[in-house]
Protein backbone atom coordinates (compact mmCIF):
# COMPACT_ATOMS: atom_id res chain seq x y z
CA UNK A 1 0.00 0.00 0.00
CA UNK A 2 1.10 3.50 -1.09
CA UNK A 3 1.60 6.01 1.73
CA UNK A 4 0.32 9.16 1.76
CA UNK A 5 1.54 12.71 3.53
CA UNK A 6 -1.17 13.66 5.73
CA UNK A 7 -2.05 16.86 7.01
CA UNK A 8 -5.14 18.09 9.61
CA UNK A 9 -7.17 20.89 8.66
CA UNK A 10 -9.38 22.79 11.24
CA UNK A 11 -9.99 25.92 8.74
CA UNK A 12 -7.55 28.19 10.96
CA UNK A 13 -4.41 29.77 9.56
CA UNK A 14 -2.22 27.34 10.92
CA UNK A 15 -3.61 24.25 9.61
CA UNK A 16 -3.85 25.89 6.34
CA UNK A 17 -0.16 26.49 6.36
CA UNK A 18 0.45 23.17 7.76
CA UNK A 19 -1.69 21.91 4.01
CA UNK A 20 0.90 23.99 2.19
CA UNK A 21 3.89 22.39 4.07
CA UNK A 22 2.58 19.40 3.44
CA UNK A 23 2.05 19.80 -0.39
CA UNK A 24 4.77 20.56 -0.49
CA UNK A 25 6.24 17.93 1.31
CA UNK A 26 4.04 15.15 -0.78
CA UNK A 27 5.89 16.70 -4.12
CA UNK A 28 8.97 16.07 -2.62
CA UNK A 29 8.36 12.57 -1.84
CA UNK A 30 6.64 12.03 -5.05
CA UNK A 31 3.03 10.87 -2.89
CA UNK A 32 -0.70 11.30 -3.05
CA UNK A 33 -1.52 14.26 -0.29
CA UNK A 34 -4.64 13.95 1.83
CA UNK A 35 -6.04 16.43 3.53
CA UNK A 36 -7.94 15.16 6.56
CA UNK A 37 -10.75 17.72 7.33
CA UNK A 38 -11.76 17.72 11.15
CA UNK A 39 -14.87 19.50 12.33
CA UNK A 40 -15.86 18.83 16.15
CA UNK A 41 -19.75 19.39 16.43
CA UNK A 42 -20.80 21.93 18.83
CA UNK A 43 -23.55 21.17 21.52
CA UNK A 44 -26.65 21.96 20.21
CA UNK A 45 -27.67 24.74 22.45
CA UNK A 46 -24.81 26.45 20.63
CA UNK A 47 -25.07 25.32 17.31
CA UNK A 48 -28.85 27.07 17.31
CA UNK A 49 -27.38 30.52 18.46
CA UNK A 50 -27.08 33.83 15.80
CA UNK A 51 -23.52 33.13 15.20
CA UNK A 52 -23.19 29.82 15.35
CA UNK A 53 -25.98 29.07 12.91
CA UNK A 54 -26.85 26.77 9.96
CA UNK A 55 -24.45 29.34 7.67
CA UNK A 56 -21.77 29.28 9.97
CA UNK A 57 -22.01 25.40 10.27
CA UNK A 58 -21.75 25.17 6.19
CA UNK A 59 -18.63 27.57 6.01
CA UNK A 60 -16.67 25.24 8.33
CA UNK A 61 -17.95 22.04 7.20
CA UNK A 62 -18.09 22.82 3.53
CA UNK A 63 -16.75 26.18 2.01
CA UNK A 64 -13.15 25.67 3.92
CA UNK A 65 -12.72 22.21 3.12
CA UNK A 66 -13.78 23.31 -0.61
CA UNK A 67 -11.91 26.22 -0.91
CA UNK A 68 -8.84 24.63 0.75
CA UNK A 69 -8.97 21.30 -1.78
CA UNK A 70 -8.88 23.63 -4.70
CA UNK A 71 -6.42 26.22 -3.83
CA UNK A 72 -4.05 23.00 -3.13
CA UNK A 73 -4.88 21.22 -6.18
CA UNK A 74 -4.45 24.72 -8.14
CA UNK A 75 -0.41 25.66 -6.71
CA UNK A 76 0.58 22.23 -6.44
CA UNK A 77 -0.91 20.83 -9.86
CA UNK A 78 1.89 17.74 -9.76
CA UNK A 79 0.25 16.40 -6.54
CA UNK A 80 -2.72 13.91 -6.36
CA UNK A 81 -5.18 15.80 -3.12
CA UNK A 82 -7.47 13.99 -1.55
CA UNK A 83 -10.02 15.39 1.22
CA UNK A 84 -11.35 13.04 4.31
CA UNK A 85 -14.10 14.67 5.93
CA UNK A 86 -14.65 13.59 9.95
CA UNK A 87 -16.65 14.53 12.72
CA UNK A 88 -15.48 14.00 16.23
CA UNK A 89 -12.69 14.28 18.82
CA UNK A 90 -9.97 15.78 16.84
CA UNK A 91 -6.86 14.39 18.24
CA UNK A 92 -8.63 10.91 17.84
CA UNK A 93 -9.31 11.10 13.97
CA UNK A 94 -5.79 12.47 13.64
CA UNK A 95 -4.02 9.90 15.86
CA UNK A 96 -5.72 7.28 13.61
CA UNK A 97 -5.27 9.15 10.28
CA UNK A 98 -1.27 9.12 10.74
CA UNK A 99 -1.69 5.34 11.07
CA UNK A 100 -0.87 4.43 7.34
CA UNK A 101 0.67 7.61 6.48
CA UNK A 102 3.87 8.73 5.47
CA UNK A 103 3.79 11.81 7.95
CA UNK A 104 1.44 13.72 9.36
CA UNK A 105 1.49 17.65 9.49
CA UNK A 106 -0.12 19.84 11.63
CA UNK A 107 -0.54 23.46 12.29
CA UNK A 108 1.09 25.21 15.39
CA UNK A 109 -0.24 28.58 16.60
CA UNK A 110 2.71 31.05 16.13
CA UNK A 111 2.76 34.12 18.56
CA UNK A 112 5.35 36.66 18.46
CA UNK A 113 8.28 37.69 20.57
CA UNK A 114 9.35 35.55 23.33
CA UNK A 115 6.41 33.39 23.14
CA UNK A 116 7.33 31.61 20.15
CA UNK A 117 5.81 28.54 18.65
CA UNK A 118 2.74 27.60 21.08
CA UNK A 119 1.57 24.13 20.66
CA UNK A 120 -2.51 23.62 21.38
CA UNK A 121 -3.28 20.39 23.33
CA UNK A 122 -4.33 19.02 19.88
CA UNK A 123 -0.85 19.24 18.27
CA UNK A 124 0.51 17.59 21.72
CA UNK A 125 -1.94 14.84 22.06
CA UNK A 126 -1.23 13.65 18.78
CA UNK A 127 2.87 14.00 18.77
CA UNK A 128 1.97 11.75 22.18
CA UNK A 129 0.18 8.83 20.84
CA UNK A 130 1.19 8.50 16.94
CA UNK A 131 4.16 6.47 15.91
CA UNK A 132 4.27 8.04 12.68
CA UNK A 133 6.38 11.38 12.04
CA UNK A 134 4.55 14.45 12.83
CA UNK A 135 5.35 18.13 11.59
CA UNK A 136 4.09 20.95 13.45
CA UNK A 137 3.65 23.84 11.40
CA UNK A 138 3.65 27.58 12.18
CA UNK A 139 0.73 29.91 10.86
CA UNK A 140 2.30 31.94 8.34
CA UNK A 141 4.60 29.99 6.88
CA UNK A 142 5.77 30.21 3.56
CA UNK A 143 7.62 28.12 0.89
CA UNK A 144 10.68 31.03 0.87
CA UNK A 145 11.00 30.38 4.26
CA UNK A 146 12.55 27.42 4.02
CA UNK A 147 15.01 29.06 1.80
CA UNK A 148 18.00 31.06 1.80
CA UNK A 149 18.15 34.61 0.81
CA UNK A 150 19.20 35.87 -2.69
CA UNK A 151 21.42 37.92 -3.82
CA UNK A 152 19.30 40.94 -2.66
CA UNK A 153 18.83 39.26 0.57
CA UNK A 154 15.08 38.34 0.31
CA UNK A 155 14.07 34.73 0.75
CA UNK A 156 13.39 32.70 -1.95
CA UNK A 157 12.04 29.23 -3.57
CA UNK A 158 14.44 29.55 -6.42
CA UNK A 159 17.55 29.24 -3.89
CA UNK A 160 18.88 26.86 -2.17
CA UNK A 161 17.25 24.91 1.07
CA UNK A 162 18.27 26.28 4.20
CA UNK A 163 19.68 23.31 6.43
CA UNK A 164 17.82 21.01 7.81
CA UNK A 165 18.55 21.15 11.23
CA UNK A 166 19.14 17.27 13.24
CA UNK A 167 18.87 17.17 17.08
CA UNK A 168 20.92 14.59 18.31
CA UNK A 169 22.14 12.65 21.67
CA UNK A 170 24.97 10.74 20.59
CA UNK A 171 24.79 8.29 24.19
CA UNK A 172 21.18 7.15 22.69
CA UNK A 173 20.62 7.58 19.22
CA UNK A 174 18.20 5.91 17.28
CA UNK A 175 18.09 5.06 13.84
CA UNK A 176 14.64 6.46 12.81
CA UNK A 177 15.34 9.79 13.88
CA UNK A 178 18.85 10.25 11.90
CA UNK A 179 17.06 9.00 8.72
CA UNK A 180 14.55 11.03 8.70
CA UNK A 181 16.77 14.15 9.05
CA UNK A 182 19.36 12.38 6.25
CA UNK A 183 16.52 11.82 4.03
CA UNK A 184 14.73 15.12 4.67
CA UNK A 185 18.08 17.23 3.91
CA UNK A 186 18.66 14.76 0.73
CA UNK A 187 15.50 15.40 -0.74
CA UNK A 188 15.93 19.11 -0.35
CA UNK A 189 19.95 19.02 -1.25
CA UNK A 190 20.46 20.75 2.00
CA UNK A 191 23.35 20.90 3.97
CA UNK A 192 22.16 18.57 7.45
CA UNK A 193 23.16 20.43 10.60
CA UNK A 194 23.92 17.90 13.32
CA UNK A 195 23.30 19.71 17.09
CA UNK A 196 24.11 18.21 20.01
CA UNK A 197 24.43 20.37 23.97
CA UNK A 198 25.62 18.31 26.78
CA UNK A 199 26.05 19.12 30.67
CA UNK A 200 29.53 18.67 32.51
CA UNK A 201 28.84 15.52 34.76
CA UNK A 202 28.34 17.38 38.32
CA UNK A 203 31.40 16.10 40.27
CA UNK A 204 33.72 18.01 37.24
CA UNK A 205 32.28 21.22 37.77
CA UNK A 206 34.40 22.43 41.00
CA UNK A 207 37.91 21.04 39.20
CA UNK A 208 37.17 23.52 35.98
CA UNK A 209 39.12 26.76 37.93
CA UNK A 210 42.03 24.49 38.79
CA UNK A 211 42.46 22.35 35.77
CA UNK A 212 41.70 24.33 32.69
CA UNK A 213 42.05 21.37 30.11
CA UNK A 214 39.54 19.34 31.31
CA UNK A 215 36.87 21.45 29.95
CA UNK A 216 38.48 20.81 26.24
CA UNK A 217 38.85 17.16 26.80
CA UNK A 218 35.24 16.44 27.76
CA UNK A 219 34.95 18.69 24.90
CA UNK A 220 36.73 16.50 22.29
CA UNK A 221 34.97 13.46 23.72
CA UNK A 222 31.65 14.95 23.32
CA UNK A 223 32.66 15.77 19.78
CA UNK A 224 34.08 12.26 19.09
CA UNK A 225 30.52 10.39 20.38
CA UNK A 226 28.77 13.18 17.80
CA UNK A 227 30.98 11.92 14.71
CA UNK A 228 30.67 8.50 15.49
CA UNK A 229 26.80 8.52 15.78
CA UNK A 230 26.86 10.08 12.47
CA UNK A 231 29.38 8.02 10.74
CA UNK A 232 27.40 5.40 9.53
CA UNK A 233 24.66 7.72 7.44
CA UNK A 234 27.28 9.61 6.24
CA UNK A 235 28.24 6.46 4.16
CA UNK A 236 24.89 5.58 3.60
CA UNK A 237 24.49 9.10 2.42
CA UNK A 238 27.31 10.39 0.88
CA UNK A 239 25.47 13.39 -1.51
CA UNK A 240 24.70 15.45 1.89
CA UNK A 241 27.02 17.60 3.44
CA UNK A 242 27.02 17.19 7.01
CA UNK A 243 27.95 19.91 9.77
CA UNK A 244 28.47 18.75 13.14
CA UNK A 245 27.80 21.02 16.45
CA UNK A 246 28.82 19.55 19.60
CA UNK A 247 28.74 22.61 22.73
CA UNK A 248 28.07 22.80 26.25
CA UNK A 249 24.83 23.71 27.24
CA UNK A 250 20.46 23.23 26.67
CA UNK A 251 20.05 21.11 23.44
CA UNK A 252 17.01 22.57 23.58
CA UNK A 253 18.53 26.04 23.45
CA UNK A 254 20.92 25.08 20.50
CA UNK A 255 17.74 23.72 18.46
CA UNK A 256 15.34 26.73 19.18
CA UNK A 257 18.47 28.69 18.30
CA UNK A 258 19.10 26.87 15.33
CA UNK A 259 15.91 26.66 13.88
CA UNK A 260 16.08 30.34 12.85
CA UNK A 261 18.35 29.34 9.83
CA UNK A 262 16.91 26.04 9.11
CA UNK A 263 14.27 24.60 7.03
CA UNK A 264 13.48 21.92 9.39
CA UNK A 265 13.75 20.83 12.35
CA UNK A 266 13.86 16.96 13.37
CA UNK A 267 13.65 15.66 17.55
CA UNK A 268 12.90 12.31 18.72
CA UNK A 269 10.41 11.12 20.93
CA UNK A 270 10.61 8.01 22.81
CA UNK A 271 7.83 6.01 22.86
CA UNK A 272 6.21 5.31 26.31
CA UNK A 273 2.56 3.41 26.03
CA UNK A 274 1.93 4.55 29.21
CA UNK A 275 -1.80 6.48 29.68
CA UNK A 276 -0.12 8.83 32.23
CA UNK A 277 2.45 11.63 31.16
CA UNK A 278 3.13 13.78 28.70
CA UNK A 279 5.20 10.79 26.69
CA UNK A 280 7.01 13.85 24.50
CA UNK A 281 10.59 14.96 26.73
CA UNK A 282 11.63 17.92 27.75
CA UNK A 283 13.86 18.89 24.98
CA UNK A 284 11.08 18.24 21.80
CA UNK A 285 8.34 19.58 24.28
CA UNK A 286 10.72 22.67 24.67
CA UNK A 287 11.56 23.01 20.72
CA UNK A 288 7.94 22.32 19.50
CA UNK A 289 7.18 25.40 21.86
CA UNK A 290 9.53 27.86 20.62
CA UNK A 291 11.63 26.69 16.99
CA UNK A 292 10.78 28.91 14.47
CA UNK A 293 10.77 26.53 11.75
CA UNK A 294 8.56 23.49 11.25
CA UNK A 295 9.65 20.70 13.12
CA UNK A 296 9.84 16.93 12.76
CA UNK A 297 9.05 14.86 15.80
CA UNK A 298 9.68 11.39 15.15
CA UNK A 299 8.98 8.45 17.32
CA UNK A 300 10.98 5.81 18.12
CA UNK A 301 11.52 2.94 20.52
């Protein structure tokens, strides 16, 4: 069975950008798009009030899906777009949706400023119970986004990708995660920027005044773990140009930092079948919140 790149669709600015991404994304990958439209019914009380109405209730269940299906189908005209229509709990239909699908992308409220990227407890539920990749999608974004500047410094689709940005803990890394970001930056002949921030072990931290060097050797070994964790897909994946960041300090920081000249962003998540807990991590939960550029969670065991 062929897989398709899935994205959610609400009828807010965000999921709409989250289609485009995903268009996008299904033309790179050569795959069918659907568009899975999810509409959660009001109460009835509601529905019968002035602004909630039968006309209200036909824009959101028909004119946005409509509208949405041909826009797509008219910018991406290479792509096969498909719309499933549900009614229900919306994290549900989506969890299920990304079963057979190649990804699934969703929209991500961006606010300004400090705030960031603000994930809804949609986007989170979902990124918590799927298996599948899932990309989280600003409102706003655009295809030139994901692109470098030209030569009169204004973003572009006809340059280059910008990196695609890899988060990485060389003492655990998994396989699934790395390819994704490898394949990702392949697709999109980008350069794959590998980041990786680590914490001095507690018991070195009072011997850094007194013995300067041991700062740069944890260094190098930190470093060492990075390029051996990579060393395999570089092989496997010779064509990408691989840049490897190995500091002291929040991964998280280093990723939300990063993400501001990347095209994507790809995390792990670990997956915990557990019904209690947030099953994300700190360091994803953190980036989801505040990268600037989409980003990949991908799940893994």
């Amino acid at each position: 069975m062929v897989r398709t790149v899935v994205a959610g669709l609400d009828g807010s600015s965000e999921s709409r950008a989250a289609a485009e991404w995903a268009a996008r994304e299904a033309k790179l990958r050569g795959l069918p798009l659907k568009i899975v439209h999810v509409w959660e019914p009001v109460p009835e009380p509601m529905a019968q009030a002035p602004l909630l109405g039968a006309e209200t209730q036909q824009h959101w269940s028909e004119r946005i899906p409509r509208e949405t299906l041909e826009g797509l189908r008219l910018r991406h005209p290479g792509v096969e777009v498909t719309m499933e229509q549900s009614s229900g709990r919306p994290a549900e239909i989506l969890v299920k949706a990304a079963e057979d699908a190649e990804l699934l992308a969703l929209g991500s409220r961006g606010l300004s400023g400090i705030g960031g990227f603000m994930v809804g407890s949609v986007g989170l539920a979902v990124v918590a119970h799927t298996e599948r990749p899932v990309v989280l999608v600003r409102a706003g974004e655009q295809a030139a986004d994901e692109h470098q500047e030209d030569p009169a410094g204004i973003p572009s689709a006809a340059t280059p990708y910008r990196p695609v940005v890899l988060g990485l803990d060389p003492a655990g890394p998994d396989d699934s995660v790395i390819e994704f970001a490898f394949d990702a930056a392949a697709r999109r002949s980008a350069v794959l920027r590998a980041v990786h921030g680590w914490n001095l072990p507690p018991y070195y931290a009072y011997g850094l005044s007194a013995d300067p060097e041991l700062y740069d050797e944890i260094t190098r070994e930190q470093s060492a773990a990075l390029a051996a964790a990579l060393r395999p897909w570089r092989r496997k994946y010779p064509d990408v140009e691989v840049l490897e960041e190995s500091r002291a300090g929040s991964g998280a920081d280093r990723l939300v930092y990063a993400s501001h000249e990347a095209s994507l962003v790809v995390v792990g998540r670990r997956i915990r079948r557990s019904p209690l807990g947030a099953h994300i991590g700190p360091v994803t939960h953190a980036v989801l919140h505040h990268a600037t550029a989409p980003v990949a969670v991908v799940a893994h065991n």
